[in-house]
C-alpha atoms as a PDB file:
ATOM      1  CA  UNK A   1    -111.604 -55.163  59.569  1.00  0.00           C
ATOM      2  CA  UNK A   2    -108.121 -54.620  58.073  1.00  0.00           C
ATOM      3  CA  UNK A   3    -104.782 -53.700  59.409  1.00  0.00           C
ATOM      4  CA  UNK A   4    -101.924 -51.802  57.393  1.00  0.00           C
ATOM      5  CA  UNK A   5     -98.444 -52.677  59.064  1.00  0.00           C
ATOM      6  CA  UNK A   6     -94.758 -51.470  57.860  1.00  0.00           C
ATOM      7  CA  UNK A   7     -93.098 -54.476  58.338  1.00  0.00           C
ATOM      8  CA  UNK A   8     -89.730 -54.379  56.121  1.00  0.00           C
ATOM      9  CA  UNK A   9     -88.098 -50.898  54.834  1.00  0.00           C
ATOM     10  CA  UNK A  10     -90.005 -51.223  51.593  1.00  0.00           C
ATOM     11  CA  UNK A  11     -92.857 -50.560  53.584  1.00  0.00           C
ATOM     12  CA  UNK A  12     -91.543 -47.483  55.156  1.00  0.00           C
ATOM     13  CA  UNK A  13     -90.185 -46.459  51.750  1.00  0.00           C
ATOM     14  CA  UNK A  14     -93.259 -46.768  49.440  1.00  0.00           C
ATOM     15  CA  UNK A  15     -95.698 -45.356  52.607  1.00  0.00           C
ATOM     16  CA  UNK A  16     -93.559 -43.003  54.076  1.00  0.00           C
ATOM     17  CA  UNK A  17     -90.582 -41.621  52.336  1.00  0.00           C
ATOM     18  CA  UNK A  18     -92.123 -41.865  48.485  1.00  0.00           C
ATOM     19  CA  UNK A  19     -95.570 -39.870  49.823  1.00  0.00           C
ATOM     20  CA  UNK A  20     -93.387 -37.333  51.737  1.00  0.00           C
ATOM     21  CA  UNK A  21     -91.157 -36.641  48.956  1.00  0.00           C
ATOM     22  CA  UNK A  22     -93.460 -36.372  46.093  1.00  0.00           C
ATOM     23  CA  UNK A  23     -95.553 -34.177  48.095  1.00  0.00           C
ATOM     24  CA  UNK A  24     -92.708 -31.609  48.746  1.00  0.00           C
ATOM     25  CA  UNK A  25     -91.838 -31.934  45.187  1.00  0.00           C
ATOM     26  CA  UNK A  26     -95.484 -31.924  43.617  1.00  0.00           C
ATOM     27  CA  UNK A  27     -97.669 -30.268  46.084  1.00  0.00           C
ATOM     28  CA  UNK A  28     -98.178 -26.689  48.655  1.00  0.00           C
ATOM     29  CA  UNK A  29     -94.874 -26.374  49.972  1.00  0.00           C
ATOM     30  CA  UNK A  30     -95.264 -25.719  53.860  1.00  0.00           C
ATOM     31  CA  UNK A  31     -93.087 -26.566  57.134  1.00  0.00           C
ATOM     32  CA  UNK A  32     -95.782 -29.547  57.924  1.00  0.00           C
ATOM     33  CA  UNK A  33     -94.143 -30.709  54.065  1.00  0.00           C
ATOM     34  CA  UNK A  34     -90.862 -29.956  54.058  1.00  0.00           C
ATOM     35  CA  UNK A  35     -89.749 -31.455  57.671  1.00  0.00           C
ATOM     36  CA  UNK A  36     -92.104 -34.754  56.961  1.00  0.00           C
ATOM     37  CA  UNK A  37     -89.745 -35.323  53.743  1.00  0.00           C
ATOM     38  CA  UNK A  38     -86.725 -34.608  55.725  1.00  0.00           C
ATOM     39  CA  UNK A  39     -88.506 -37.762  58.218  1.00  0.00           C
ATOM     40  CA  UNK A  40     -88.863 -39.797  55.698  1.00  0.00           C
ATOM     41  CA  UNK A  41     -85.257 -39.342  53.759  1.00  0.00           C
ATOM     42  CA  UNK A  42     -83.496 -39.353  56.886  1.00  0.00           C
ATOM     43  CA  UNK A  43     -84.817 -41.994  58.927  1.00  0.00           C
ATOM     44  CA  UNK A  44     -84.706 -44.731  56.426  1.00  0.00           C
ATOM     45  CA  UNK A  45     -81.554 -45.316  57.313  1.00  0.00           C
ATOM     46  CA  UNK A  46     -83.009 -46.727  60.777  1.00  0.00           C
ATOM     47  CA  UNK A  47     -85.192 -49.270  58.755  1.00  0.00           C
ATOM     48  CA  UNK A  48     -82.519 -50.300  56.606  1.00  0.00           C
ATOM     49  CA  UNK A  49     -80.094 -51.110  59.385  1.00  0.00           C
ATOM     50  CA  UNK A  50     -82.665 -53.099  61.183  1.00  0.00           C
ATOM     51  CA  UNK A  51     -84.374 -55.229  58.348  1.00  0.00           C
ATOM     52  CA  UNK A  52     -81.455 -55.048  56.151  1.00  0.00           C
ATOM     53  CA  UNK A  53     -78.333 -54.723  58.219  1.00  0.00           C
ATOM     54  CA  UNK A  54     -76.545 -57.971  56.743  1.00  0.00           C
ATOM     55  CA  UNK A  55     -77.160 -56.952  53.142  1.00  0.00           C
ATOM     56  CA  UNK A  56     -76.058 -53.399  54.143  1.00  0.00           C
ATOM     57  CA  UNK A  57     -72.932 -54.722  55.370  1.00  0.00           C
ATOM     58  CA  UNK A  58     -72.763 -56.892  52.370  1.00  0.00           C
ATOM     59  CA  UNK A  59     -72.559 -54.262  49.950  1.00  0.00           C
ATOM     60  CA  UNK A  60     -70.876 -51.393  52.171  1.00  0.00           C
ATOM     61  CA  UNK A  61     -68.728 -53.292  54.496  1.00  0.00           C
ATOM     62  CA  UNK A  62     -69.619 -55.323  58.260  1.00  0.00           C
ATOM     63  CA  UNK A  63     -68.072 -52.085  60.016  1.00  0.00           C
ATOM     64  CA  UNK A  64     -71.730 -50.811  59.239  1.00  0.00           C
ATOM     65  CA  UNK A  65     -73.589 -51.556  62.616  1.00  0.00           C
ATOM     66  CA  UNK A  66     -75.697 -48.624  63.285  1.00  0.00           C
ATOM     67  CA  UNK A  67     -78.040 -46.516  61.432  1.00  0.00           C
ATOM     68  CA  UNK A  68     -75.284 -43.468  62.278  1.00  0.00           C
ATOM     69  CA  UNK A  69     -72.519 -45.269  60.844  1.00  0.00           C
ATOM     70  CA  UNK A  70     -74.501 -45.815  57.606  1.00  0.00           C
ATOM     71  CA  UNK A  71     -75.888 -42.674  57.353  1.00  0.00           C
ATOM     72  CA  UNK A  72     -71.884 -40.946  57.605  1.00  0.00           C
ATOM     73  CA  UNK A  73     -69.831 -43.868  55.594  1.00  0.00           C
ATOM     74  CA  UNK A  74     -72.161 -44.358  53.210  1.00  0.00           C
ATOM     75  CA  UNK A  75     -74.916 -41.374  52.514  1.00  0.00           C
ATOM     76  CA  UNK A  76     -72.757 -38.930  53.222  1.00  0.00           C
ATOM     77  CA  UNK A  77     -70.200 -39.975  51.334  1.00  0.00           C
ATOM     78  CA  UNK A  78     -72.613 -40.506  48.170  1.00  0.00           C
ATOM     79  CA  UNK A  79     -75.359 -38.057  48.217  1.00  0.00           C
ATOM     80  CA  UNK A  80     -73.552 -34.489  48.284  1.00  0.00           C
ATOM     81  CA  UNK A  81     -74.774 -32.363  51.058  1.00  0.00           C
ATOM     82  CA  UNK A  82     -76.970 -35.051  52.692  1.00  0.00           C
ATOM     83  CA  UNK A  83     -75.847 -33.775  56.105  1.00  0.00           C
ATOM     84  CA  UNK A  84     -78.110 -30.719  55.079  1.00  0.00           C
ATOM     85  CA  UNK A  85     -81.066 -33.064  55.063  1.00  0.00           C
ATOM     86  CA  UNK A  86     -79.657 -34.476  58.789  1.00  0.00           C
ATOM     87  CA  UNK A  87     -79.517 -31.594  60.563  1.00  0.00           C
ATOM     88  CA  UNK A  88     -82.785 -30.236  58.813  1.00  0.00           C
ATOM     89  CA  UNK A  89     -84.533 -33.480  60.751  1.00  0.00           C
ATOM     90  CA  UNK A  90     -82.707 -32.652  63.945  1.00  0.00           C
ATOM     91  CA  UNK A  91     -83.300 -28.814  64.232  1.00  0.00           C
ATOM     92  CA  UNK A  92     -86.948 -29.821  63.393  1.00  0.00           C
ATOM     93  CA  UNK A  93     -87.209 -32.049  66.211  1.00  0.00           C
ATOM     94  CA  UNK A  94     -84.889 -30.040  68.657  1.00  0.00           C
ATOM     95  CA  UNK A  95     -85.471 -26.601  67.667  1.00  0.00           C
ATOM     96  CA  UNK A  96     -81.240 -25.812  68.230  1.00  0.00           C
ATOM     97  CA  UNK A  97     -78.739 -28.244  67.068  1.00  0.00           C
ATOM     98  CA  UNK A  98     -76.251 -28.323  70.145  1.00  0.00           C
ATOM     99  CA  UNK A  99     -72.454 -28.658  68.873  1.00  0.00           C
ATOM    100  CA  UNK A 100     -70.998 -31.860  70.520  1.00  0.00           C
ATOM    101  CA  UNK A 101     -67.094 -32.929  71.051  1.00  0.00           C
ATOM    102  CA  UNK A 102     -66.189 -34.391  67.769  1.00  0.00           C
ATOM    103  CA  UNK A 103     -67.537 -37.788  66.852  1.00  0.00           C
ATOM    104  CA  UNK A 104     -70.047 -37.462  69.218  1.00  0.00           C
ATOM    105  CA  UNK A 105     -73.033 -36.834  66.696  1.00  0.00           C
ATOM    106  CA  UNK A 106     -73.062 -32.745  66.543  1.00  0.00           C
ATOM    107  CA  UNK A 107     -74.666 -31.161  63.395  1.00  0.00           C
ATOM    108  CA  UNK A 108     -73.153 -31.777  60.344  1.00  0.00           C
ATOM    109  CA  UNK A 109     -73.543 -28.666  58.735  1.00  0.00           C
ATOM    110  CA  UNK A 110     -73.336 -24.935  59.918  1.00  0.00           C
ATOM    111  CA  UNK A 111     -77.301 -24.891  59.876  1.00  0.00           C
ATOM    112  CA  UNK A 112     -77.895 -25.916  63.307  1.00  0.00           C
ATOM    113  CA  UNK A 113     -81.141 -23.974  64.098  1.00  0.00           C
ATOM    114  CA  UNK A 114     -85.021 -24.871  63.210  1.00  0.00           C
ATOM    115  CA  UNK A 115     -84.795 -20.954  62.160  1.00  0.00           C
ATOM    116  CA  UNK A 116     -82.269 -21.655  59.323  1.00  0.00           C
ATOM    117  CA  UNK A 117     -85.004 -23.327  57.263  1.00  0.00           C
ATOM    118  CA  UNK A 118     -86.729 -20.528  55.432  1.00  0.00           C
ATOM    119  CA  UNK A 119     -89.801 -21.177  52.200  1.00  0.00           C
ATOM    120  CA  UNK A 120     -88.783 -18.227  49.807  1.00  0.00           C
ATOM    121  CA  UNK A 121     -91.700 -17.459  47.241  1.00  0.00           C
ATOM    122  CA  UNK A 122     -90.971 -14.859  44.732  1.00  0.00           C
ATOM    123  CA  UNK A 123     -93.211 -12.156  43.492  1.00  0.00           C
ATOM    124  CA  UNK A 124     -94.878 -11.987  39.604  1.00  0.00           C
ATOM    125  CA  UNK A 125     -91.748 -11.379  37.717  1.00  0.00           C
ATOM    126  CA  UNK A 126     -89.390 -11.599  40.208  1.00  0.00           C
ATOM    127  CA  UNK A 127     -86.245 -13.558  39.238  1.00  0.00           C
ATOM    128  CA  UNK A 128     -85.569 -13.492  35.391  1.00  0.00           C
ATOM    129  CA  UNK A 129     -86.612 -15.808  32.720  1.00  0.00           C
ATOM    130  CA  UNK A 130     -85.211 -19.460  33.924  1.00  0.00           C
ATOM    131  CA  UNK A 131     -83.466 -17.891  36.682  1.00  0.00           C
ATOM    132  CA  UNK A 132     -84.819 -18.175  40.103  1.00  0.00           C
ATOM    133  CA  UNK A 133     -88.871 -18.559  40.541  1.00  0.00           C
ATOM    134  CA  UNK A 134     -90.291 -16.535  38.218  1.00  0.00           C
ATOM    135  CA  UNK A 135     -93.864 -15.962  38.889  1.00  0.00           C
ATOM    136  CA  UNK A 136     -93.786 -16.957  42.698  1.00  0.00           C
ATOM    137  CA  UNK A 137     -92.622 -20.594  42.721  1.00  0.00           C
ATOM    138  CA  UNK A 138     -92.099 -21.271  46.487  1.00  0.00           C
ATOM    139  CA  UNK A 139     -87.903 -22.772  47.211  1.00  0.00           C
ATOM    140  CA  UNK A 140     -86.937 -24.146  50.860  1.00  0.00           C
ATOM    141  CA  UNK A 141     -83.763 -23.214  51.133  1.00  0.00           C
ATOM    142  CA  UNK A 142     -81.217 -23.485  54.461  1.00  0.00           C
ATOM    143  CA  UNK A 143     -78.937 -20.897  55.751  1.00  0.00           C
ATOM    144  CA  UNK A 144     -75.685 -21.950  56.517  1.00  0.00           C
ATOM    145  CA  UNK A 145     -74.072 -19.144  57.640  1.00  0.00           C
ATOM    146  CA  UNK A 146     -74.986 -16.763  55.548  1.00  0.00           C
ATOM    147  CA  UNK A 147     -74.794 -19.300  52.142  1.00  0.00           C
ATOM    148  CA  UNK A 148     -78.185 -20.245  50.943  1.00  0.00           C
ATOM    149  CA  UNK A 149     -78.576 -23.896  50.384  1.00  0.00           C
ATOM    150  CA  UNK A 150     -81.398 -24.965  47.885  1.00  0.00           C
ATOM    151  CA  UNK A 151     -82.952 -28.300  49.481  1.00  0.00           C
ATOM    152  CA  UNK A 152     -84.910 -29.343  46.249  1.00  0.00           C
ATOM    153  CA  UNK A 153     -81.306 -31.133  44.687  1.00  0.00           C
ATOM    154  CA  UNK A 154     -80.275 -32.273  47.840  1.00  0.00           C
ATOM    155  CA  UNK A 155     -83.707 -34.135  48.701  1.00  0.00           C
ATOM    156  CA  UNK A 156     -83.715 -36.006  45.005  1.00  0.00           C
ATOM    157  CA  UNK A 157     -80.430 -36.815  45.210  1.00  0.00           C
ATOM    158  CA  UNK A 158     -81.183 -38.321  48.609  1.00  0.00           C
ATOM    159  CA  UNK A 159     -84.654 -39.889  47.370  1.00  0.00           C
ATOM    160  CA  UNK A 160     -82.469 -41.306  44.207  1.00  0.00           C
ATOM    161  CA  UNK A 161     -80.278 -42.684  46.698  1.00  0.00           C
ATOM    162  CA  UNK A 162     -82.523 -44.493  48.448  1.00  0.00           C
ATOM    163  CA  UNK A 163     -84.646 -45.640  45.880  1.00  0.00           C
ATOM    164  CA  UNK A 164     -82.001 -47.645  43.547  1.00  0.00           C
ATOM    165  CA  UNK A 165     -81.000 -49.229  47.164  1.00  0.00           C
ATOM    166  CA  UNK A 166     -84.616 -50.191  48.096  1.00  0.00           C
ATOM    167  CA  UNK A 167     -84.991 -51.245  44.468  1.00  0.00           C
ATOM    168  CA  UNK A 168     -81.524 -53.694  45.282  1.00  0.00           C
ATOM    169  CA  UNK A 169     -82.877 -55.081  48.338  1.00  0.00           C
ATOM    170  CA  UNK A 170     -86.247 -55.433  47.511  1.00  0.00           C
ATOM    171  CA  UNK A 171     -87.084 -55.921  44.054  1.00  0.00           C
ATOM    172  CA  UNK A 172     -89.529 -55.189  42.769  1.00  0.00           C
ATOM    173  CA  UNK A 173     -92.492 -57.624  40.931  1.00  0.00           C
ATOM    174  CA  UNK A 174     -92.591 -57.543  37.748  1.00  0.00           C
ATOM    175  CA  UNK A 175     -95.718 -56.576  35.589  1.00  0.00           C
ATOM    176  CA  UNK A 176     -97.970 -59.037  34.935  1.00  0.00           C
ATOM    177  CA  UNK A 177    -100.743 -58.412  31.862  1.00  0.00           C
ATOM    178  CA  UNK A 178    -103.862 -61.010  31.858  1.00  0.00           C
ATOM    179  CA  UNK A 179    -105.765 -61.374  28.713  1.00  0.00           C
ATOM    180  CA  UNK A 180    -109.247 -62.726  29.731  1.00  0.00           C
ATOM    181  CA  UNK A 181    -109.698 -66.302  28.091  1.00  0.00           C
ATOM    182  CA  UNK A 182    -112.396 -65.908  24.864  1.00  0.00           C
ATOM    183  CA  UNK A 183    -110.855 -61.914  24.168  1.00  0.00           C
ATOM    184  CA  UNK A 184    -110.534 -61.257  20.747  1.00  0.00           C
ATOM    185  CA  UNK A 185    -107.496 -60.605  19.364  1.00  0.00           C
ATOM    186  CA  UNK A 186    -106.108 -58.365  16.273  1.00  0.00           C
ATOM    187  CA  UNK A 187    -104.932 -61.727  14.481  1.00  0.00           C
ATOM    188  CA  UNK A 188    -108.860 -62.779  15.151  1.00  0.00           C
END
């Protein structure tokens, strides 16, 4: 018998986040896809804070305390349009993004319904020549109030994001190549 645990958030990244992403960039592009990358890109920020809150706060500051505080001083600030990517997790969960007093963790973005979140697939030879999907090339895209917001960019910036930090935190082991003893070699 074996056991698979996520212990640290390189766990979470490489099992959760990586898989997510690279199947809404590299796979059938459906809700089930598109709101389990949003999971993954979004929630990080939980794991970081609490496996890696004191090298978070030695890089971005020790006002960082809280997964919400990292997410707005620091993601937000670095990844444009992350708070797409937010509210895209929170609609999913909540159906309707309720607007809150300020500071009080209301949606970031105009896009504050599960209904804003729309897969657009082009016909054959709609969109011209490497303009749009030409041939039927499925793009999520948000709708902020009447401004359609591509999610592809905004999700690899995020995944960028959060891959050179992961990288920082937990390096990662370098290659090692083993000859077998007795192998020939070309200077044999």
């Amino acid at each position: 018998m074996s056991k698979e645990r996520l212990e640290n958030t390189r766990d979470y990244f490489e099992n959760i986040t990586r898989p997510a992403y690279e199947q809404f960039k590299n796979g059938e592009v459906t809700f089930l896809v598109v709101y389990s990358m949003a999971a993954g890109l979004y929630h990080i920020a939980e794991w970081m804070c609490e496996h890696d809150l004191a090298k978070v706060q030695a890089k971005y500051g020790a006002a960082i305390t809280a997964p919400g505080q990292l997410w707005h001083q620091v993601v937000a600030s670095n990844v444009t349009d992350a708070g797409f990517v937010r509210d895209l997790n929170n609609a999913a969960k909540h159906a309707r993004l309720r607007f809150a007093p300020p500071g009080r963790g209301g949606p970031s973005t105009a896009m504050h319904h599960s209904a804003n979140t729309f897969i657009q697939t082009s016909g054959y030879g709609d969109g011209g020549w490497g303009n749009g999907p030409y041939g039927g090339a499925p793009e999520v895209k948000m709708d902020e109030g009447g401004r359609e917001v591509l999610l592809e960019p905004i999700a690899t910036a995020l995944f960028h994001f959060w891959e050179t930090l992961v990288d920082e935190f937990y390096p990662p082991a370098p290659t090692v190549v083993t000859v077998p003893a007795g192998s020939p070699s070309a200077n044999s």
